[in-house]
Protein backbone atom coordinates (compact mmCIF):
# COMPACT_ATOMS: atom_id res chain seq x y z
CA UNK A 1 77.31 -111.28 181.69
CA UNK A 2 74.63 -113.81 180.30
CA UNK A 3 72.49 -114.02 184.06
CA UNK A 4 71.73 -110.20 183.93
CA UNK A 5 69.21 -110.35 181.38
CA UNK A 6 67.56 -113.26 181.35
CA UNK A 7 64.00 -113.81 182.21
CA UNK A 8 61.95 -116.75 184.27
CA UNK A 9 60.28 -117.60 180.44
CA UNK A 10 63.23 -118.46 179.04
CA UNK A 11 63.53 -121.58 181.42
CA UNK A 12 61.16 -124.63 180.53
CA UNK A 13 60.62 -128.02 180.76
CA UNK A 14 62.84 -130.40 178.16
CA UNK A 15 61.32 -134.04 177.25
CA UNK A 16 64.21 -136.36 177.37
CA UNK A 17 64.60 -139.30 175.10
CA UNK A 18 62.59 -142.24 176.33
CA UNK A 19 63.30 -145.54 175.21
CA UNK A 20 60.65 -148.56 176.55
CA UNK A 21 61.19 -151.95 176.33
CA UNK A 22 57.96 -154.29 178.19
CA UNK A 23 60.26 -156.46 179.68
CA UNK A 24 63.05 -154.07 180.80
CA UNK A 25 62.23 -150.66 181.76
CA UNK A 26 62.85 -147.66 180.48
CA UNK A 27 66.28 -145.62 179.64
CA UNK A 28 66.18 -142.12 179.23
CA UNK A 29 69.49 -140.72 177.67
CA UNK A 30 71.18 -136.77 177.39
CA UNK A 31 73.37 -136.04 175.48
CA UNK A 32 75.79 -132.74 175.45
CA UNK A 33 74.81 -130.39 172.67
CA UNK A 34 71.35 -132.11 171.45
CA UNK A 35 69.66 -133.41 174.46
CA UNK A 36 70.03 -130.04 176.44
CA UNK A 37 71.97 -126.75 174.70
CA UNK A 38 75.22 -126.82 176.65
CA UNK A 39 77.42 -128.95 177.28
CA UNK A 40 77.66 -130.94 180.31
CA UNK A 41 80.86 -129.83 182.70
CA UNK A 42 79.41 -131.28 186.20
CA UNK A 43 76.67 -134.22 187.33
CA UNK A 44 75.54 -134.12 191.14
CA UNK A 45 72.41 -134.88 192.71
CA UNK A 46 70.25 -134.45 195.79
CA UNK A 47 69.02 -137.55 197.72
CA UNK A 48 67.60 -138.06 201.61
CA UNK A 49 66.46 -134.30 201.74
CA UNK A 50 64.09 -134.69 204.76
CA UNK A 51 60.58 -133.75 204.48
CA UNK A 52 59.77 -129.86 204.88
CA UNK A 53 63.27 -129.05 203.98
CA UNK A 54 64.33 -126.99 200.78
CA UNK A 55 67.44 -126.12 198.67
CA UNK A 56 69.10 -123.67 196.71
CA UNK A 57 68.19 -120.60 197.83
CA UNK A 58 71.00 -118.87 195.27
CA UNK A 59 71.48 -117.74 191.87
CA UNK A 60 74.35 -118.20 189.40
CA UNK A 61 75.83 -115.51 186.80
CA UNK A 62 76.86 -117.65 183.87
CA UNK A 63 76.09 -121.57 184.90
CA UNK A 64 73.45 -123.41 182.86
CA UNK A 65 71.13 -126.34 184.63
CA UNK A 66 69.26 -129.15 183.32
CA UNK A 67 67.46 -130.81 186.81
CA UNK A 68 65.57 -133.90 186.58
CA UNK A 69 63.67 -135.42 189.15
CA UNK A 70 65.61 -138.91 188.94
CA UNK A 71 63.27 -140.42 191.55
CA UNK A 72 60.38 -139.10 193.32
CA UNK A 73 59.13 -135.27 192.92
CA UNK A 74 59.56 -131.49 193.75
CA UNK A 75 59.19 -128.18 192.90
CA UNK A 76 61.53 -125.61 191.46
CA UNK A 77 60.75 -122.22 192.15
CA UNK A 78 62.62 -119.76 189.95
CA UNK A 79 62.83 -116.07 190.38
CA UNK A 80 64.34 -112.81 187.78
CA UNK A 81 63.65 -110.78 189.94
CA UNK A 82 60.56 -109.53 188.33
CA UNK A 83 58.43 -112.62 187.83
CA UNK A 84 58.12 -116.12 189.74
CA UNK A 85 57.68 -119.38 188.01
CA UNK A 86 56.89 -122.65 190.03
CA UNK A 87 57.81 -125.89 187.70
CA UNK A 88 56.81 -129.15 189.51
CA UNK A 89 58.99 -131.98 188.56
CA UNK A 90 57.86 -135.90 188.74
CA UNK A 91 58.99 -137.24 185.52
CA UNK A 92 62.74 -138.77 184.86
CA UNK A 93 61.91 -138.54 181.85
CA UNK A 94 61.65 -134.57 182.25
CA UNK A 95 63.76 -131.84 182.52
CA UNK A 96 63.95 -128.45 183.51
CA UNK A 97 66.30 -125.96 181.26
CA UNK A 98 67.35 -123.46 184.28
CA UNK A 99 69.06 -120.51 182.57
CA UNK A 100 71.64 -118.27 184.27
CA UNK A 101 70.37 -115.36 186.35
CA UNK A 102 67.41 -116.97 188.10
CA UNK A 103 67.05 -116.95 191.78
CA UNK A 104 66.31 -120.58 192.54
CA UNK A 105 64.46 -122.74 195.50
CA UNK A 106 64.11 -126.41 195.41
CA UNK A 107 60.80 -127.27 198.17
CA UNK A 108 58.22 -129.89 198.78
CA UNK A 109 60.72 -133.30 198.39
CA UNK A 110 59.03 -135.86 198.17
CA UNK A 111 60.09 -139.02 200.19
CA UNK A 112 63.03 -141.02 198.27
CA UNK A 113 63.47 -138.71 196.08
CA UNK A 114 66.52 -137.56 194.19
CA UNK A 115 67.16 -134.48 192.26
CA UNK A 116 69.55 -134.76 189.17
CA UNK A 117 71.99 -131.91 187.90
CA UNK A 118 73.64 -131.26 184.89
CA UNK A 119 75.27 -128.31 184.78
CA UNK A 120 77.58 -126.29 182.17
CA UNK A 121 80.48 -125.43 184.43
CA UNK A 122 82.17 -126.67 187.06
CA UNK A 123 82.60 -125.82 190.48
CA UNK A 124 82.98 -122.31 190.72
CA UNK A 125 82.06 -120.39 193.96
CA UNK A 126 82.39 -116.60 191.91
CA UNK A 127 79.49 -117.87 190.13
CA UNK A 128 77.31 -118.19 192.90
CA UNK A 129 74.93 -115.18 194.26
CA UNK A 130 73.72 -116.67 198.08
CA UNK A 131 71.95 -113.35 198.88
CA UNK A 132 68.34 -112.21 197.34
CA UNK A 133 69.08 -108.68 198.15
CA UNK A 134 72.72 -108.86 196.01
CA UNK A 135 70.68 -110.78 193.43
CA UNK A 136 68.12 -107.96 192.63
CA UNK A 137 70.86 -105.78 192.65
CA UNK A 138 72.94 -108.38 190.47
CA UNK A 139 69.86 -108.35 188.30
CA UNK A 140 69.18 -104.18 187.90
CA UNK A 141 72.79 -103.58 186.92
């Protein structure tokens, strides 16, 4: 199982495609297979998180994650169960390449701000890991 072995460095920040026009914005495209190294199986996202709150708080044993801050900012800290890596996100333009196997907590939403997921699997609740002490143990198998 992929999520046993990985580590917090193999998850990093991905510059997405940015196209500018003066006159018209921006557009920012992804793109299965080139833009981010799986393909895409699910889109959600995260909008009117009050202040203070966080999410996640789990781990998954075989999903892949690209998560964009669509609008606004916050932080994504991951966990291996060894090491801890903070990644601050504030950039659609940005996004983070979460691996399987990392114990992750999304904190410090900013207001209006909307967290974008792409992830390589769909819906799967065998996937998940919800408790830290069954995901060091996960983790040390």
């Amino acid at each position: 199982m992929r999520g046993k072995t990985t580590k917090v460095e193999e998850c990093y920040i991905v510059e997405l495609d940015k196209h500018h026009s003066d006159r018209k914005g921006n557009i920012t495209v992804v793109e299965n297979g080139i833009t981010v190294p799986f393909s895409t199986e699910r889109v959600y996202y995260l909008y009117d998180i009050p202040g203070g709150e966080s999410r996640g708080a789990h781990a998954h044993k075989e999903l892949y994650q690209l998560v964009v801050a669509a609008s606004g900012s916050f932080d994504v800290v991951l966990d291996d169960g060894t090491n801890k890596k903070r990644f601050t996100l504030n950039r659609p333009y940005q996004g983070l390449l979460v691996v399987p196997g990392m114990w992750r907590d999304l904190e410090n939403f900013s207001s209006g701000s909307v967290c974008l997921v792409l992830a390589s699997m769909v819906y799967s609740e065998a996937d998940y890991i919800r408790d830290y002490d069954e995901f060091v143990k996960f983790k040390k198998l």
